[in-house]
PDB file of N, CA and C in Angstrom:
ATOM      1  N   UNK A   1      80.474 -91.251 134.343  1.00  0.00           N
ATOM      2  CA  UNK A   1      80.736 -90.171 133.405  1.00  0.00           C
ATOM      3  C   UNK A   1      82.228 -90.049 133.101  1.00  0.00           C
ATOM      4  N   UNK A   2      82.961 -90.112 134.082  1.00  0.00           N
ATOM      5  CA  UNK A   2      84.451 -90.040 133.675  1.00  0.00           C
ATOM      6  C   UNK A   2      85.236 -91.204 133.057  1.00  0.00           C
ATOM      7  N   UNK A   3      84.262 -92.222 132.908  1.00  0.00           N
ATOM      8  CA  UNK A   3      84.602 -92.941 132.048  1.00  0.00           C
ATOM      9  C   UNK A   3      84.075 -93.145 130.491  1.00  0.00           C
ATOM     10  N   UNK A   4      83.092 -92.676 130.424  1.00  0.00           N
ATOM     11  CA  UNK A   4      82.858 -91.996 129.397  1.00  0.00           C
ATOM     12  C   UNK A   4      83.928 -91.262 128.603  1.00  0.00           C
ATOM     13  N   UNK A   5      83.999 -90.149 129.604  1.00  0.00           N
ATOM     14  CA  UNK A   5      84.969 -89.032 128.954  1.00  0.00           C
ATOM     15  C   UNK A   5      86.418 -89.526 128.623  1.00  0.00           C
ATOM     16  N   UNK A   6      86.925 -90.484 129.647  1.00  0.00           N
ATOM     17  CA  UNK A   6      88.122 -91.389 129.444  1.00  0.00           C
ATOM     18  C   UNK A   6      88.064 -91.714 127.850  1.00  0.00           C
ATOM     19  N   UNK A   7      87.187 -92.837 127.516  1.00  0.00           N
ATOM     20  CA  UNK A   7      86.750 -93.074 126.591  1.00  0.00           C
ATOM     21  C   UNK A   7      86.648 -92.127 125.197  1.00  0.00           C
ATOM     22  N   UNK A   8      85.968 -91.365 125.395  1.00  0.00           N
ATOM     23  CA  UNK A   8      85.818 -90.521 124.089  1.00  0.00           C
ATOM     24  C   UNK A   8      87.317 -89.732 123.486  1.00  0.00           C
ATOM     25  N   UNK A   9      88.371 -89.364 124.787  1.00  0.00           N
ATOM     26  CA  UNK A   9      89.185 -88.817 124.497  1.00  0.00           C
ATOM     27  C   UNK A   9      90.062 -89.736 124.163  1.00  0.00           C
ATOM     28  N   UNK A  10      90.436 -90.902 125.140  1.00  0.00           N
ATOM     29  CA  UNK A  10      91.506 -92.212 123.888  1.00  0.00           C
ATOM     30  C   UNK A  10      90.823 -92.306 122.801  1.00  0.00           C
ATOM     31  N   UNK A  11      89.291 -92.337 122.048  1.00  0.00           N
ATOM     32  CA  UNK A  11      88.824 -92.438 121.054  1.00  0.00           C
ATOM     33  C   UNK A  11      89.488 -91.551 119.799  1.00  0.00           C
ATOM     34  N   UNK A  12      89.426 -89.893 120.611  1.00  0.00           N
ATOM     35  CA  UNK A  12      89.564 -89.188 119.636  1.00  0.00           C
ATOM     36  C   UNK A  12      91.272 -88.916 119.151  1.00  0.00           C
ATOM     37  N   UNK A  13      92.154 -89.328 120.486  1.00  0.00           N
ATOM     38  CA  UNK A  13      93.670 -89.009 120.036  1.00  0.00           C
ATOM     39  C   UNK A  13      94.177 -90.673 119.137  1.00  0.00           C
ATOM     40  N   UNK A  14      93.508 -92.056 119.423  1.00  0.00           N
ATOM     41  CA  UNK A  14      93.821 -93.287 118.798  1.00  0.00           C
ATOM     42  C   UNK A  14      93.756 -92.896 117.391  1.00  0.00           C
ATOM     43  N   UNK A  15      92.584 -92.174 116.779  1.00  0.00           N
ATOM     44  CA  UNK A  15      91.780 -92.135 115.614  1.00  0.00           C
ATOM     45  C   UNK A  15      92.554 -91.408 115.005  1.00  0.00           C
ATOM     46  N   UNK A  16      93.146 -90.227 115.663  1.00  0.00           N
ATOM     47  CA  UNK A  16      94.119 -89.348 115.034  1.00  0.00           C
ATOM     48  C   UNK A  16      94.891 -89.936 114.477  1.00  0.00           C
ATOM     49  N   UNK A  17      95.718 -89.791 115.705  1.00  0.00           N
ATOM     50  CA  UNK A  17      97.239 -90.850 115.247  1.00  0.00           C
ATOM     51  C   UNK A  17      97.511 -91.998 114.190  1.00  0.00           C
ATOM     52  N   UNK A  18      95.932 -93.318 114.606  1.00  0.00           N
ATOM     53  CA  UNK A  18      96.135 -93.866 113.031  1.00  0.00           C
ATOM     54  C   UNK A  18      95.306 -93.152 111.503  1.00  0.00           C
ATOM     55  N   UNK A  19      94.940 -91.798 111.663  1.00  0.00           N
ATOM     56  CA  UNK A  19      94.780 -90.984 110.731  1.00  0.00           C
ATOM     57  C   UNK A  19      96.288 -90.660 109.860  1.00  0.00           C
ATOM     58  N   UNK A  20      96.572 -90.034 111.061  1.00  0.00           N
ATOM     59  CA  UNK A  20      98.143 -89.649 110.438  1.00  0.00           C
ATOM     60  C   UNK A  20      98.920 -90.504 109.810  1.00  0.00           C
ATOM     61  N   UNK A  21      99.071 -91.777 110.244  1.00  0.00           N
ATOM     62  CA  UNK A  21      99.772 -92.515 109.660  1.00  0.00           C
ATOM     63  C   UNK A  21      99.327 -93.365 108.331  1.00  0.00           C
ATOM     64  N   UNK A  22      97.894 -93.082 108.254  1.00  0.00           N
ATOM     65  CA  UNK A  22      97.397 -92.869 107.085  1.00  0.00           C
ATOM     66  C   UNK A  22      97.880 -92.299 105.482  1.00  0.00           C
ATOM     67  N   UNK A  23      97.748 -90.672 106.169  1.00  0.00           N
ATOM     68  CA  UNK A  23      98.470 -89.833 105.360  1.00  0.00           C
ATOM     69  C   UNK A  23      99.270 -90.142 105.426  1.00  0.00           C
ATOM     70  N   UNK A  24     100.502 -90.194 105.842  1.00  0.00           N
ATOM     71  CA  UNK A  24     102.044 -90.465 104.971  1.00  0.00           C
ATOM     72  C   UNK A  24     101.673 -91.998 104.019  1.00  0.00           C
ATOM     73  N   UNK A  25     100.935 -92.648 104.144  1.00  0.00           N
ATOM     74  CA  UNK A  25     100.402 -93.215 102.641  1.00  0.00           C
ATOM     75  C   UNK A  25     101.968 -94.402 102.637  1.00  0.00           C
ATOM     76  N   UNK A  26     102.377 -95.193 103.816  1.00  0.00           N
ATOM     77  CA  UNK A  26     103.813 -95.886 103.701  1.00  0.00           C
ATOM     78  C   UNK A  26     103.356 -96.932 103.097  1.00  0.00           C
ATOM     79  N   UNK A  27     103.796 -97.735 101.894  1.00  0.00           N
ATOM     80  CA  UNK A  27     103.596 -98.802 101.235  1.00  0.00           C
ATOM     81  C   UNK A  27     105.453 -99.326 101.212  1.00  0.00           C
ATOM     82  N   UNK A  28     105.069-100.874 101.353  1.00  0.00           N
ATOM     83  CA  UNK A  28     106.466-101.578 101.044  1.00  0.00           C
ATOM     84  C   UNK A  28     106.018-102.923 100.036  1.00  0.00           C
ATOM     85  N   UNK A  29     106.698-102.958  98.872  1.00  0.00           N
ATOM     86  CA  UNK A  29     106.710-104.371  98.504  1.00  0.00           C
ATOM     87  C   UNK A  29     104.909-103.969  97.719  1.00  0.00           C
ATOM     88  N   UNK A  30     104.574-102.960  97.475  1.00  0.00           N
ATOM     89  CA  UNK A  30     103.586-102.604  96.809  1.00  0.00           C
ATOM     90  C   UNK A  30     102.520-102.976  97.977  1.00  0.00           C
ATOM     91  N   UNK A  31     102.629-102.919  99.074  1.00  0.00           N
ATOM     92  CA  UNK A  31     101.588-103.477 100.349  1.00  0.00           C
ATOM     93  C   UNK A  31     101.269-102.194 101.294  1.00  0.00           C
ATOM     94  N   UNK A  32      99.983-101.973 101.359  1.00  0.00           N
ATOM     95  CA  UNK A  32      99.797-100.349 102.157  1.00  0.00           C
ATOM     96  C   UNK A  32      99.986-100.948 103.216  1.00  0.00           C
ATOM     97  N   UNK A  33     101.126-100.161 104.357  1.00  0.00           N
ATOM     98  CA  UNK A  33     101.816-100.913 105.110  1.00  0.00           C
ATOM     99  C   UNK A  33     101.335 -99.390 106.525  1.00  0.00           C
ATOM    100  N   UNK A  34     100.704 -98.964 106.256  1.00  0.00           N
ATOM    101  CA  UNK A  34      99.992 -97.774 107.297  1.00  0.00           C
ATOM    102  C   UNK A  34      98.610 -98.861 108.281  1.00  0.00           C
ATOM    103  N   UNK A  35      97.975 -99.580 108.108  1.00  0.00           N
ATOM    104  CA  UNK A  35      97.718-100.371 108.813  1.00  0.00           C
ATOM    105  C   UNK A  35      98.343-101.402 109.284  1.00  0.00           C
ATOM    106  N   UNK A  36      99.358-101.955 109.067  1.00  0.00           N
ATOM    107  CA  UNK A  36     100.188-103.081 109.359  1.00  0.00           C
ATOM    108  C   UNK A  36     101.090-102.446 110.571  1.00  0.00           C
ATOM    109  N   UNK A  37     101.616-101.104 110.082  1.00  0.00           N
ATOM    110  CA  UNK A  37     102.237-100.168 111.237  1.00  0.00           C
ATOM    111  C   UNK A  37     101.657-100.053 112.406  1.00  0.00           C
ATOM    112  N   UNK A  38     100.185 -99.622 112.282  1.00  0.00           N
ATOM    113  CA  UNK A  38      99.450 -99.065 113.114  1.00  0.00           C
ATOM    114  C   UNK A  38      99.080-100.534 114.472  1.00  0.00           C
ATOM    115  N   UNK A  39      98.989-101.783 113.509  1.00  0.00           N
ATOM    116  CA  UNK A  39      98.368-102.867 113.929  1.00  0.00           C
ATOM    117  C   UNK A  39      99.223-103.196 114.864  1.00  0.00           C
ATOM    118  N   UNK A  40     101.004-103.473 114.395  1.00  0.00           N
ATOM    119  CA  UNK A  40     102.015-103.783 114.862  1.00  0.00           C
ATOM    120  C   UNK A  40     102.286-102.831 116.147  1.00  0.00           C
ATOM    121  N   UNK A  41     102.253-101.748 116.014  1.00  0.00           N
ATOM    122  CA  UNK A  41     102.747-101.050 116.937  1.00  0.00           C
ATOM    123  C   UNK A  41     101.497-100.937 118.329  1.00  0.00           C
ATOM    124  N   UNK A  42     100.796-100.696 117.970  1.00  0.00           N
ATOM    125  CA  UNK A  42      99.509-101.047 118.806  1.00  0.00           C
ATOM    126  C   UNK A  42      98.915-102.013 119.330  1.00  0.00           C
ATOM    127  N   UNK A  43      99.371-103.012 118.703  1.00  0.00           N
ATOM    128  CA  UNK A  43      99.202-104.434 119.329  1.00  0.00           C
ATOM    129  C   UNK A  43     100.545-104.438 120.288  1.00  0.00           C
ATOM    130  N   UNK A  44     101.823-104.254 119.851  1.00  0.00           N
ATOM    131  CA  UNK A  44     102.770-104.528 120.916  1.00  0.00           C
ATOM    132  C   UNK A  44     102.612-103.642 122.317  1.00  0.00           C
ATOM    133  N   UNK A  45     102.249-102.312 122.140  1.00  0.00           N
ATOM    134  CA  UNK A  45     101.914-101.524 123.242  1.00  0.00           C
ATOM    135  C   UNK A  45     100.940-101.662 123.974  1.00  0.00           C
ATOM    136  N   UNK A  46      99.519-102.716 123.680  1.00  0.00           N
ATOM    137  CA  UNK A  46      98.934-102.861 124.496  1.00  0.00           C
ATOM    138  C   UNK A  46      99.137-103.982 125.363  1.00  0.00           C
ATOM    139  N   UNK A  47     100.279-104.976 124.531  1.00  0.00           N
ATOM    140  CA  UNK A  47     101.105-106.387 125.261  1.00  0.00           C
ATOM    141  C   UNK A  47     101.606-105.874 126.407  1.00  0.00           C
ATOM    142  N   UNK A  48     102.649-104.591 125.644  1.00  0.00           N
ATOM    143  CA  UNK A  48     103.520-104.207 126.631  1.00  0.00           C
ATOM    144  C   UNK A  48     102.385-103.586 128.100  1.00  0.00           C
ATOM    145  N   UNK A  49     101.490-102.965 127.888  1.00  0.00           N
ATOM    146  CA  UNK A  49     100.549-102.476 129.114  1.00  0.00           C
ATOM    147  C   UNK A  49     100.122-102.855 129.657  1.00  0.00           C
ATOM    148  N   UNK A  50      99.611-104.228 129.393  1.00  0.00           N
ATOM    149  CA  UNK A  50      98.383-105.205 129.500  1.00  0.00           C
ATOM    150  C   UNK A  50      98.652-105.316 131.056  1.00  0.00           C
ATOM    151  N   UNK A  51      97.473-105.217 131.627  1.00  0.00           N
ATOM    152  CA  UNK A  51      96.858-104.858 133.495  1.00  0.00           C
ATOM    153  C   UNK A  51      97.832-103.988 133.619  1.00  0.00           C
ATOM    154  N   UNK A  52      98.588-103.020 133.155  1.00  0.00           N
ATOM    155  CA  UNK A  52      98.870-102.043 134.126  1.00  0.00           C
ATOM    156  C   UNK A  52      98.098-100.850 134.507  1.00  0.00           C
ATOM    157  N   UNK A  53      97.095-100.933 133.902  1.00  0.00           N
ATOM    158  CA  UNK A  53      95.791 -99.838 133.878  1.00  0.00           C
ATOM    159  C   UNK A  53      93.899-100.291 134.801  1.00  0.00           C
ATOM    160  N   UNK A  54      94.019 -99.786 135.407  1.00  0.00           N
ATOM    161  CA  UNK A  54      92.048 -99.820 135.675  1.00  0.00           C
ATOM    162  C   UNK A  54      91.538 -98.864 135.871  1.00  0.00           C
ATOM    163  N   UNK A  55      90.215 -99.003 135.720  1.00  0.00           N
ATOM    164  CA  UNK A  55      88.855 -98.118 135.927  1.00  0.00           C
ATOM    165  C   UNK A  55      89.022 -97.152 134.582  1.00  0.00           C
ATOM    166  N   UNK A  56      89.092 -95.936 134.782  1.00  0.00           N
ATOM    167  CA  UNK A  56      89.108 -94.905 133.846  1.00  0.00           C
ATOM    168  C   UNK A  56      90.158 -94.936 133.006  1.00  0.00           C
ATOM    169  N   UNK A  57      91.247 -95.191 133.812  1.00  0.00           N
ATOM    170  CA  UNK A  57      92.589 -95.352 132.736  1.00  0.00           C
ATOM    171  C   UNK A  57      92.467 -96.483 131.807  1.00  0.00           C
ATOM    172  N   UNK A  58      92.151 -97.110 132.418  1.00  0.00           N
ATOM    173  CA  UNK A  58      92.230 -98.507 131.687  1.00  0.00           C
ATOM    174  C   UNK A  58      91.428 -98.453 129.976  1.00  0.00           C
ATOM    175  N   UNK A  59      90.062 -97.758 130.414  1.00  0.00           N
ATOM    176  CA  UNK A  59      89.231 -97.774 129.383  1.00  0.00           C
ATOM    177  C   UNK A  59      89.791 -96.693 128.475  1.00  0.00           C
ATOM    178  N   UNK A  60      90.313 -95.382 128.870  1.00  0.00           N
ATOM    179  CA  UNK A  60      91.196 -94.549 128.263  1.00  0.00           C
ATOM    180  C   UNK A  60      91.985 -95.207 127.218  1.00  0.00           C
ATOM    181  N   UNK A  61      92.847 -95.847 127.704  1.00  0.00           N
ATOM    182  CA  UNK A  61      94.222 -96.705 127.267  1.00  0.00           C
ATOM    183  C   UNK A  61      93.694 -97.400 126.334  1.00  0.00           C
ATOM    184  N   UNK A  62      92.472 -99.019 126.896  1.00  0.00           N
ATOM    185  CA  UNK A  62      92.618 -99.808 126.149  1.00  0.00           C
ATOM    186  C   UNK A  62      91.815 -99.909 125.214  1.00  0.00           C
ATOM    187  N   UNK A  63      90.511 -99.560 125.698  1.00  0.00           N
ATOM    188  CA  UNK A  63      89.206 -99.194 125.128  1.00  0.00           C
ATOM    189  C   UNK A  63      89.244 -98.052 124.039  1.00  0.00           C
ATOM    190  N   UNK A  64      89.727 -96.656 124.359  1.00  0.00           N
ATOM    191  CA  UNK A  64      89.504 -95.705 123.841  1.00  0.00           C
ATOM    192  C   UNK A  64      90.575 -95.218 123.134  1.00  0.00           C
ATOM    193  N   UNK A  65      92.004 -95.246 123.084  1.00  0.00           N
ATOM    194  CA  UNK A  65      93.036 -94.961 122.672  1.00  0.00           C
ATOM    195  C   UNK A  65      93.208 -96.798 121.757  1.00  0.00           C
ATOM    196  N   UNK A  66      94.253 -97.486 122.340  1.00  0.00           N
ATOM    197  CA  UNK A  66      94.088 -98.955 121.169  1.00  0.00           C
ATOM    198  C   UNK A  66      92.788 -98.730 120.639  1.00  0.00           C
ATOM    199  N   UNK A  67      91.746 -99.230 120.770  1.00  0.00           N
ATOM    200  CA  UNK A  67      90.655 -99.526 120.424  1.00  0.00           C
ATOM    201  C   UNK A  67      90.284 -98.500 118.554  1.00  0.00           C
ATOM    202  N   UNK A  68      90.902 -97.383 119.199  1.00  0.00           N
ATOM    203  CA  UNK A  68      90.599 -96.528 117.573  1.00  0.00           C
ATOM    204  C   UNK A  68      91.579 -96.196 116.889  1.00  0.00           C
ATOM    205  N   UNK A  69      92.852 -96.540 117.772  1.00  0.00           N
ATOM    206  CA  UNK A  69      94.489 -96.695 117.154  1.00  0.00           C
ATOM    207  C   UNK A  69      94.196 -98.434 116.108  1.00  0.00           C
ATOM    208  N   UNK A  70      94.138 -98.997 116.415  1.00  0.00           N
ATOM    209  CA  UNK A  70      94.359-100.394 116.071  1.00  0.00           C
ATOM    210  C   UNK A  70      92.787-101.252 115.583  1.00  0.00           C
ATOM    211  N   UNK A  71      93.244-101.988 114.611  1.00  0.00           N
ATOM    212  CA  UNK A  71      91.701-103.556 114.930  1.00  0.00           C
ATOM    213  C   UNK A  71      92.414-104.353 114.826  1.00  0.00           C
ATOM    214  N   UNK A  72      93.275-104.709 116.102  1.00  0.00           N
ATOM    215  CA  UNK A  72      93.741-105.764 116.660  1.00  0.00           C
ATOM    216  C   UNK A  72      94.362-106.086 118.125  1.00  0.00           C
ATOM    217  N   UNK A  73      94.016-104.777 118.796  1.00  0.00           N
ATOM    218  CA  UNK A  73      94.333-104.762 119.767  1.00  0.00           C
ATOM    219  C   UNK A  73      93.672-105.048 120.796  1.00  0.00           C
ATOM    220  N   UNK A  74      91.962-105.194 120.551  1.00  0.00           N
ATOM    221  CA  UNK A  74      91.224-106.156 121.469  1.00  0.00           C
ATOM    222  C   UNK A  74      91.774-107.839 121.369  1.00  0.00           C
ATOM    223  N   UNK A  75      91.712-108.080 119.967  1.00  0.00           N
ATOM    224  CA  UNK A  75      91.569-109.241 119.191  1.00  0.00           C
ATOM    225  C   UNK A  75      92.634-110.116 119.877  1.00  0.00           C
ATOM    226  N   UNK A  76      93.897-109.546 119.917  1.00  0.00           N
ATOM    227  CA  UNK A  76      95.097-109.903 120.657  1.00  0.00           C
ATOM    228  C   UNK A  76      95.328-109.967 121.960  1.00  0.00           C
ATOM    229  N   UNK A  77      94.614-109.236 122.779  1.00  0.00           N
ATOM    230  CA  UNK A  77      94.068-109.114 124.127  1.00  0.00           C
ATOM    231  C   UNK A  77      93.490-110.659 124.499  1.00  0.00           C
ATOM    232  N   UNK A  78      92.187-110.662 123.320  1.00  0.00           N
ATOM    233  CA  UNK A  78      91.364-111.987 123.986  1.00  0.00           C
ATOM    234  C   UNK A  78      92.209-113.110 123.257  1.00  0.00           C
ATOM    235  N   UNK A  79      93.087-113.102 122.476  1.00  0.00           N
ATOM    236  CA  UNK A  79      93.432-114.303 121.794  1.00  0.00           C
ATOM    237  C   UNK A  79      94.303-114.848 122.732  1.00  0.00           C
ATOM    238  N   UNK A  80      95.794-113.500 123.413  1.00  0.00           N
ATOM    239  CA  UNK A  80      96.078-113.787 124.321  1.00  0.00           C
ATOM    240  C   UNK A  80      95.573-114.888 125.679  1.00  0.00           C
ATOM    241  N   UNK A  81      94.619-113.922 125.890  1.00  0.00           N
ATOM    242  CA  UNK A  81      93.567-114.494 127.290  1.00  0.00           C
ATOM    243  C   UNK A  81      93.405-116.187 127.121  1.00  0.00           C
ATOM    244  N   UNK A  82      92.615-116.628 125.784  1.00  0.00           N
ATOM    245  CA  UNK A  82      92.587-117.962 125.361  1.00  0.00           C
ATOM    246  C   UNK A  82      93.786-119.042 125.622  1.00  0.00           C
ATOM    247  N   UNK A  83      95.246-118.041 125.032  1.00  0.00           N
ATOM    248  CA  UNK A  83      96.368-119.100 124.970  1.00  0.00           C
ATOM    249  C   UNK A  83      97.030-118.875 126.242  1.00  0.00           C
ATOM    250  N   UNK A  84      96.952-118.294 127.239  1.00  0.00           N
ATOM    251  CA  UNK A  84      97.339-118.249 128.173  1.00  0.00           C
ATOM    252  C   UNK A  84      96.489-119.509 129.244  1.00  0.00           C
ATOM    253  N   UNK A  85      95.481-119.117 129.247  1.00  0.00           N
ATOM    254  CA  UNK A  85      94.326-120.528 130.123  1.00  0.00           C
ATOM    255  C   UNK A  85      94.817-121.751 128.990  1.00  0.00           C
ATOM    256  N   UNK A  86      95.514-122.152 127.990  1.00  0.00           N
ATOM    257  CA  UNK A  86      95.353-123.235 127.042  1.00  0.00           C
ATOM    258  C   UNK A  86      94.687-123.796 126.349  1.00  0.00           C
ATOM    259  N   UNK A  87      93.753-123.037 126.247  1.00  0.00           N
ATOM    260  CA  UNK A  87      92.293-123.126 125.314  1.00  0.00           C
ATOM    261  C   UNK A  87      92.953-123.362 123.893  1.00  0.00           C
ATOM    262  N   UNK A  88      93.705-123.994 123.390  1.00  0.00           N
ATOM    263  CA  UNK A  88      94.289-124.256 122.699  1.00  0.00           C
ATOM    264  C   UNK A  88      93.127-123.948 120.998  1.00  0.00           C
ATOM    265  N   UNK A  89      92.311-124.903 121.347  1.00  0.00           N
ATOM    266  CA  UNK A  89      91.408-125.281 120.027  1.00  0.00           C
ATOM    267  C   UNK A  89      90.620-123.489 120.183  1.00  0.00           C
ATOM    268  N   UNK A  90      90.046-123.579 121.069  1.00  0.00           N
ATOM    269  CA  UNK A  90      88.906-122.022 120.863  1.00  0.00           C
ATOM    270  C   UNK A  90      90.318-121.201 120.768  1.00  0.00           C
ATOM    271  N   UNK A  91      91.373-121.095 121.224  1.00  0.00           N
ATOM    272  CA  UNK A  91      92.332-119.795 120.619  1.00  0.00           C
ATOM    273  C   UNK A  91      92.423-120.158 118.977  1.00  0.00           C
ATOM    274  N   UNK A  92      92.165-121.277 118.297  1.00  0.00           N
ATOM    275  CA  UNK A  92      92.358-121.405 116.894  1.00  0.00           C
ATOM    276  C   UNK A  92      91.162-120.831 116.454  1.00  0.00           C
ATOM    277  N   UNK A  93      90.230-121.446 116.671  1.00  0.00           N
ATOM    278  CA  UNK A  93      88.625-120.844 116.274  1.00  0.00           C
ATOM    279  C   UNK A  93      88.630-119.305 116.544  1.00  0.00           C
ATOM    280  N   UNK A  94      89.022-118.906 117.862  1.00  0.00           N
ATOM    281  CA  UNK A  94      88.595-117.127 117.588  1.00  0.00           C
ATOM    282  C   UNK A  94      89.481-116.854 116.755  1.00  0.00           C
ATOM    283  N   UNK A  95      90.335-117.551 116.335  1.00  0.00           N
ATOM    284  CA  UNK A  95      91.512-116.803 115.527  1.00  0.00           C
ATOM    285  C   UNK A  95      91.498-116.896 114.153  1.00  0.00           C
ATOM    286  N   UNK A  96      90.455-117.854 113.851  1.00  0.00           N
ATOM    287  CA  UNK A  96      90.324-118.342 112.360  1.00  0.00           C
ATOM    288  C   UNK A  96      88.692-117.398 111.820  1.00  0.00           C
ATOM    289  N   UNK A  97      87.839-117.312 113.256  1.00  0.00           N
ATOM    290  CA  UNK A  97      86.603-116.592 112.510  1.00  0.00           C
ATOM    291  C   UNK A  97      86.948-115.302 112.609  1.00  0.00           C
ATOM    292  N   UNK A  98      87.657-114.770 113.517  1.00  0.00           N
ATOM    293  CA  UNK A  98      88.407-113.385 113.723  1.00  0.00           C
ATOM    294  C   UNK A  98      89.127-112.554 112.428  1.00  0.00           C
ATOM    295  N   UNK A  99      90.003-113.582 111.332  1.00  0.00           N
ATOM    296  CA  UNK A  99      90.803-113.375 110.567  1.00  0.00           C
ATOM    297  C   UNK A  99      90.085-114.254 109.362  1.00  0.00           C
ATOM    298  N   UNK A 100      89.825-115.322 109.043  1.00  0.00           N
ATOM    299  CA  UNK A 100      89.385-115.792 107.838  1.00  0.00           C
ATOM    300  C   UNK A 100      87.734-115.361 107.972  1.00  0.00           C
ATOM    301  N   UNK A 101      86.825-115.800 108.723  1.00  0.00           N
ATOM    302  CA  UNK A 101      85.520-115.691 108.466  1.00  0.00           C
ATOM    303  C   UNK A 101      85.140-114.137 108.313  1.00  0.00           C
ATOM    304  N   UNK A 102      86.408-113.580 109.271  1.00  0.00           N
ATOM    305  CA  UNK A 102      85.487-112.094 108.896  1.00  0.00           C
ATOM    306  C   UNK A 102      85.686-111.613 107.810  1.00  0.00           C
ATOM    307  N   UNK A 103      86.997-112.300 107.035  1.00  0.00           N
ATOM    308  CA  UNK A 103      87.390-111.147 105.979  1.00  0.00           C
ATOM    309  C   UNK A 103      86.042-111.942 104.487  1.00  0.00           C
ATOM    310  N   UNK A 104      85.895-113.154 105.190  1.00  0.00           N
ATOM    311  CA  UNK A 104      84.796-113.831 104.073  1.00  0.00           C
ATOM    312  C   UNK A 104      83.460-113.028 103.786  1.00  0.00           C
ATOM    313  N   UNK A 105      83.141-112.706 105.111  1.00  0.00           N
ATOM    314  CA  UNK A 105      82.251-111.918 104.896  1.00  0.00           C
ATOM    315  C   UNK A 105      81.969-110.566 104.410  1.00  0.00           C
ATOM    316  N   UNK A 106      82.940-110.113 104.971  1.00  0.00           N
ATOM    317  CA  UNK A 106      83.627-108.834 104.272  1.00  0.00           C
ATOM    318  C   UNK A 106      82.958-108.412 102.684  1.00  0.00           C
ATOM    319  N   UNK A 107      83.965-109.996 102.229  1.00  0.00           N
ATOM    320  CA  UNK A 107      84.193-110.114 100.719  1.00  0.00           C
ATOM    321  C   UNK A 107      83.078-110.490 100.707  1.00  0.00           C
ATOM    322  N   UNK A 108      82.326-111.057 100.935  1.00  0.00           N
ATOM    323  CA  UNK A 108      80.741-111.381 100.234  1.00  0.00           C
ATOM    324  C   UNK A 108      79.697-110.424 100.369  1.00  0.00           C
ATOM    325  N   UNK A 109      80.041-110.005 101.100  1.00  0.00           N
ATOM    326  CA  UNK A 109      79.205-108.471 101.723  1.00  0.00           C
ATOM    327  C   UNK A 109      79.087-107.344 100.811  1.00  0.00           C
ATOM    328  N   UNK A 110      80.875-107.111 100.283  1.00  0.00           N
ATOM    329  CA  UNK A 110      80.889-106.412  99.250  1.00  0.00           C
ATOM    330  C   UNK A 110      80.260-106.823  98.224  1.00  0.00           C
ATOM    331  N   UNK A 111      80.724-107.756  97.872  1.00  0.00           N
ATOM    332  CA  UNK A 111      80.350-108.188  96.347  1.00  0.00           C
ATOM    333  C   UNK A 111      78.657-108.324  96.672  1.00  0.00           C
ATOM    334  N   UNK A 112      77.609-108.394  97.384  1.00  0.00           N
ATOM    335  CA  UNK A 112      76.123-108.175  97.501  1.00  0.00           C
ATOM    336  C   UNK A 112      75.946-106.866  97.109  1.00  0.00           C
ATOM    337  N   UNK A 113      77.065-105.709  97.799  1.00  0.00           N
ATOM    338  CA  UNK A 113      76.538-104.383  97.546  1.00  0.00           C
ATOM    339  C   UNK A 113      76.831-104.057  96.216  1.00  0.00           C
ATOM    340  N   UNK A 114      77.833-104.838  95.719  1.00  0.00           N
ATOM    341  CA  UNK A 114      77.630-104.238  93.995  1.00  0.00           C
ATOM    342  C   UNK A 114      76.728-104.738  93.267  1.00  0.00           C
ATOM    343  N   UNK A 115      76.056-105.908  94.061  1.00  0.00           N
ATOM    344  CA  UNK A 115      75.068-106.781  92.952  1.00  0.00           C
ATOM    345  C   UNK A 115      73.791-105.608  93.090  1.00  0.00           C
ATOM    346  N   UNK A 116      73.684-104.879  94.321  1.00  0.00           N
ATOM    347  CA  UNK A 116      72.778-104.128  94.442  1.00  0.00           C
ATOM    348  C   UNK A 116      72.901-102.883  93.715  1.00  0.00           C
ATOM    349  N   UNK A 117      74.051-102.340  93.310  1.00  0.00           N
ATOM    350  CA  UNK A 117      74.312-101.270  93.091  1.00  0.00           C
ATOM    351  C   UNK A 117      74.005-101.175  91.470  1.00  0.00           C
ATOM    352  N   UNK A 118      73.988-102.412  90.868  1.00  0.00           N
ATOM    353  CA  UNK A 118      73.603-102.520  89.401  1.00  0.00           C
ATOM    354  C   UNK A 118      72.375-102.769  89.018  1.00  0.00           C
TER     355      UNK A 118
END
């Protein structure tokens, strides 16, 4: 249960925070740069943390706080994990279906729901 609750509460202050940074609406170079912030900064802080946390904290921290702060702060976690053992080729592959295949689908996904929508 208290990990649960760990959980729900990094859930609900991550979600905030990249709410907020939402609203201020920061674009550079015509690029909405409020996820790039959020990504950047959240990805480096969970580098910077990485095993200094277990059990409840941990899931707090990494799970529940990154996890709804960031979508890249697992991603970077395991990509890490890969290039660290030298998994050289599968760190390319999670990194290519992670970043190209998902956004393919994404885009095809959408474009189904408008075919549906007409």
């Amino acid at each position: 249960m208290s990990s649960y609750l760990a959980l729900v509460i990094g859930a609900i202050l991550g979600s905030s925070l990249r709410y907020f940074f939402n609203i201020l609406n920061f674009t550079f170079l015509g690029l909405p740069t409020a996820t790039i912030l959020v990504n950047i900064i959240g990805s480096a802080m969970a580098g910077y943390f990485l095993n200094k946390f277990n059990g409840a904290l941990y899931i707090f921290v990494y799970v529940g706080f990154f996890g709804s702060f960031t979508t890249l702060s697992s991603f970077n976690i395991e990509l890490f994990s890969l290039v660290s053992d030298k998994s050289f080729i599968k760190a390319l592959i999670y990194f290519s279906f992670n970043i190209f295949i998902s956004f393919i689908f994404f885009y095809l996904f959408h474009m189904i729901s408008l075919r549906f929508a007409n």
